[in-house]
C-alpha atoms as a PDB file:
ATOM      1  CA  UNK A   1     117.188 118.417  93.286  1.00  0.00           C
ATOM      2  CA  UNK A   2     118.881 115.107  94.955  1.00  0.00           C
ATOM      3  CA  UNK A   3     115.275 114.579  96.913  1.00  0.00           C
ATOM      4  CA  UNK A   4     113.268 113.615  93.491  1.00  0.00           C
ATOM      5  CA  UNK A   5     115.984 112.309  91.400  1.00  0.00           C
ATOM      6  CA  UNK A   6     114.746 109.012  89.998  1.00  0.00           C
ATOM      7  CA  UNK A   7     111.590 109.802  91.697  1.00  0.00           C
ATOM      8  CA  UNK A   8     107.927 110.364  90.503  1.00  0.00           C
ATOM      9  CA  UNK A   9     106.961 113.671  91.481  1.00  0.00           C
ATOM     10  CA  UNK A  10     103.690 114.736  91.468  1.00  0.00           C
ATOM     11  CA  UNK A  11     101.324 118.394  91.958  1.00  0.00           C
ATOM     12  CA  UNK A  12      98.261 118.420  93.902  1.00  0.00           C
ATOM     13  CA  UNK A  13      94.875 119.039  91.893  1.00  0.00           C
ATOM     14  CA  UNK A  14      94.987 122.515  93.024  1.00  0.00           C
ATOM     15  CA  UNK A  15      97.736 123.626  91.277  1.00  0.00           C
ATOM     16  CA  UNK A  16      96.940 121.207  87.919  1.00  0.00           C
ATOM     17  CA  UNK A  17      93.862 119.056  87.860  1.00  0.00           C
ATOM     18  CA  UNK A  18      94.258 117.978  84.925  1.00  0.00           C
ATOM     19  CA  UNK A  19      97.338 116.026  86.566  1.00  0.00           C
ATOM     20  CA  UNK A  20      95.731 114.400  89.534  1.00  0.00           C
ATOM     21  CA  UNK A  21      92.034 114.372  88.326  1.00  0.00           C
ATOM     22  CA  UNK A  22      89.873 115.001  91.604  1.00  0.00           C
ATOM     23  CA  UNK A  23      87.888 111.625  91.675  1.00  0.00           C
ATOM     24  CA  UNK A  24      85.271 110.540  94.391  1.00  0.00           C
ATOM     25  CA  UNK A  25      87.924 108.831  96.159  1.00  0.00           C
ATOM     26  CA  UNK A  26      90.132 111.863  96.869  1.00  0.00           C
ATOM     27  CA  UNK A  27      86.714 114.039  97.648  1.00  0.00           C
ATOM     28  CA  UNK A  28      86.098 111.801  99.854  1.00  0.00           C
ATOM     29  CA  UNK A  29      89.635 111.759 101.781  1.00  0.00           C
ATOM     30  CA  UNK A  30      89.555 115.335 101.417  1.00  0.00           C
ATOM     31  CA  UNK A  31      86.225 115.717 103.260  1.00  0.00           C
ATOM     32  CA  UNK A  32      87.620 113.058 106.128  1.00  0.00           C
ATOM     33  CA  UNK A  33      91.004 114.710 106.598  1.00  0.00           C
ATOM     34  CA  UNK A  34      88.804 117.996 107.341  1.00  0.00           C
ATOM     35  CA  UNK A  35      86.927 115.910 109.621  1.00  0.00           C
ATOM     36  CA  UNK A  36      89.591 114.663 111.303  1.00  0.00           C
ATOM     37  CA  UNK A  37      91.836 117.478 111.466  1.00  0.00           C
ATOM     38  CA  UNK A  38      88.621 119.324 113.301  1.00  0.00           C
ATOM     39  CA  UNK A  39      88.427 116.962 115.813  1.00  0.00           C
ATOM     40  CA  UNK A  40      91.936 116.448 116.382  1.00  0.00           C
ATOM     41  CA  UNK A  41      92.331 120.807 116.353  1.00  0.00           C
ATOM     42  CA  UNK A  42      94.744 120.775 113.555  1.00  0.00           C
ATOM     43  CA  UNK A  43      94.961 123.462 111.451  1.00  0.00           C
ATOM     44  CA  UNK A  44      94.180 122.439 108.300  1.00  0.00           C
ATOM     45  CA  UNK A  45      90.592 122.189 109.587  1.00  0.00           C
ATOM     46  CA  UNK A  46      90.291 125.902 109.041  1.00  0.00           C
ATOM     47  CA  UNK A  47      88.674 127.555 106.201  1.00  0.00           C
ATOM     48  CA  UNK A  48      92.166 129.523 105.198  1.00  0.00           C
ATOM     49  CA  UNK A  49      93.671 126.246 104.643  1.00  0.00           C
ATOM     50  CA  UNK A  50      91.455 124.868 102.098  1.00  0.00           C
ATOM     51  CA  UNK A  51      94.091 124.623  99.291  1.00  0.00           C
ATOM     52  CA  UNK A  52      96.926 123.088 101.775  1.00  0.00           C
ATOM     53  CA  UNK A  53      94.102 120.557 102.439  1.00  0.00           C
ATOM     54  CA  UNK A  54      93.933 119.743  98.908  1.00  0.00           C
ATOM     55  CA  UNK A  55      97.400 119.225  98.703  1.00  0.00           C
ATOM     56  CA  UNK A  56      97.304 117.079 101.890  1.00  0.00           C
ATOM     57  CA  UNK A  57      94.381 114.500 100.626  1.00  0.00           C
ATOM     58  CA  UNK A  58      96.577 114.214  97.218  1.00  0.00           C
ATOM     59  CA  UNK A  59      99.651 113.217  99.053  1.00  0.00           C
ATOM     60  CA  UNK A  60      97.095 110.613 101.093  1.00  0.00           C
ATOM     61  CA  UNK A  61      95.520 109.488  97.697  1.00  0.00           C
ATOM     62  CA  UNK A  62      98.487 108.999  95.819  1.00  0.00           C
ATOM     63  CA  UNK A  63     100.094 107.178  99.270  1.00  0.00           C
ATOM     64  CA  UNK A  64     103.148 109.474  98.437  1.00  0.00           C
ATOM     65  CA  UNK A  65     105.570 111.549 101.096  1.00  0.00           C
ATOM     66  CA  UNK A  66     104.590 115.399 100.922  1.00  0.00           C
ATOM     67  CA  UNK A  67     108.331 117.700 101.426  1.00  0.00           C
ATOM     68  CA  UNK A  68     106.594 121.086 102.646  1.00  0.00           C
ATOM     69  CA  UNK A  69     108.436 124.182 103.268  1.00  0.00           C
ATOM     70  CA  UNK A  70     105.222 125.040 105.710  1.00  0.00           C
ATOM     71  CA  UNK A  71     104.067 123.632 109.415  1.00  0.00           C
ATOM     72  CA  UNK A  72     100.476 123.627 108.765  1.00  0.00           C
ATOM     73  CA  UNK A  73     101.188 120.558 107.601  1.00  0.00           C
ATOM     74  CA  UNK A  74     103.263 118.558 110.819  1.00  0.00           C
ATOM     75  CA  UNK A  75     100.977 115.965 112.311  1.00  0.00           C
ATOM     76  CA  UNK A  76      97.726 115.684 109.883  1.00  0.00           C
ATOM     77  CA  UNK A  77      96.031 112.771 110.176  1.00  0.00           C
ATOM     78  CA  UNK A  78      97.684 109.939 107.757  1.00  0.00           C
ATOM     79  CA  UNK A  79      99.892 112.243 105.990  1.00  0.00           C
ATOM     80  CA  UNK A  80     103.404 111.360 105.439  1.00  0.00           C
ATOM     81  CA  UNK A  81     106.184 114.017 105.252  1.00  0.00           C
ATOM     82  CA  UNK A  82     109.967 114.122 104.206  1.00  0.00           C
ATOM     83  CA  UNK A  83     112.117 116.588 104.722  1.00  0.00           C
ATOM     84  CA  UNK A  84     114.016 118.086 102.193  1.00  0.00           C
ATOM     85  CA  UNK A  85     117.847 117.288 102.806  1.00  0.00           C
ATOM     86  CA  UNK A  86     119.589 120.150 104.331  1.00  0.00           C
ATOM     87  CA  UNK A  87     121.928 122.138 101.570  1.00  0.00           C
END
């Protein structure tokens, strides 16, 4: 995939914490972001979007672009996206 060639990639907690181990730094964005995304009346605020929230404070932690194939994601609050290059 051109996107991550000579790239890291990495997974969010939820799908591997033993990858990106869940310190008090990333609860702590992760608790913020749902903060944030409440008052802002983003989605990932919601309860259904716990896991994409995950996903979104690992991408903030790491300070690395997330490529989502999913919307919930457009606009959270210090979250950087890239878009997958079109085939």
């Amino acid at each position: 995939m051109p996107l991550i060639v000579g790239r890291p990639v990495f997974i969010s907690f939820q799908t591997a914490a033993e990858t990106v181990h869940s310190g008090l730094d990333l609860v702590g964005i992760y608790a913020r972001l749902r903060v944030e995304c409440e008052r802002a009346g983003h989605a990932l605020s919601q309860r259904v979007h716990d896991a994409d929230r995950r996903v979104t404070a690992t991408a903030i932690r790491l300070g690395i672009p997330l490529v989502p194939n999913d919307a919930v994601f457009r606009d959270a609050p210090g979250l950087v996206l890239e878009a997958a290059p079109a085939a």
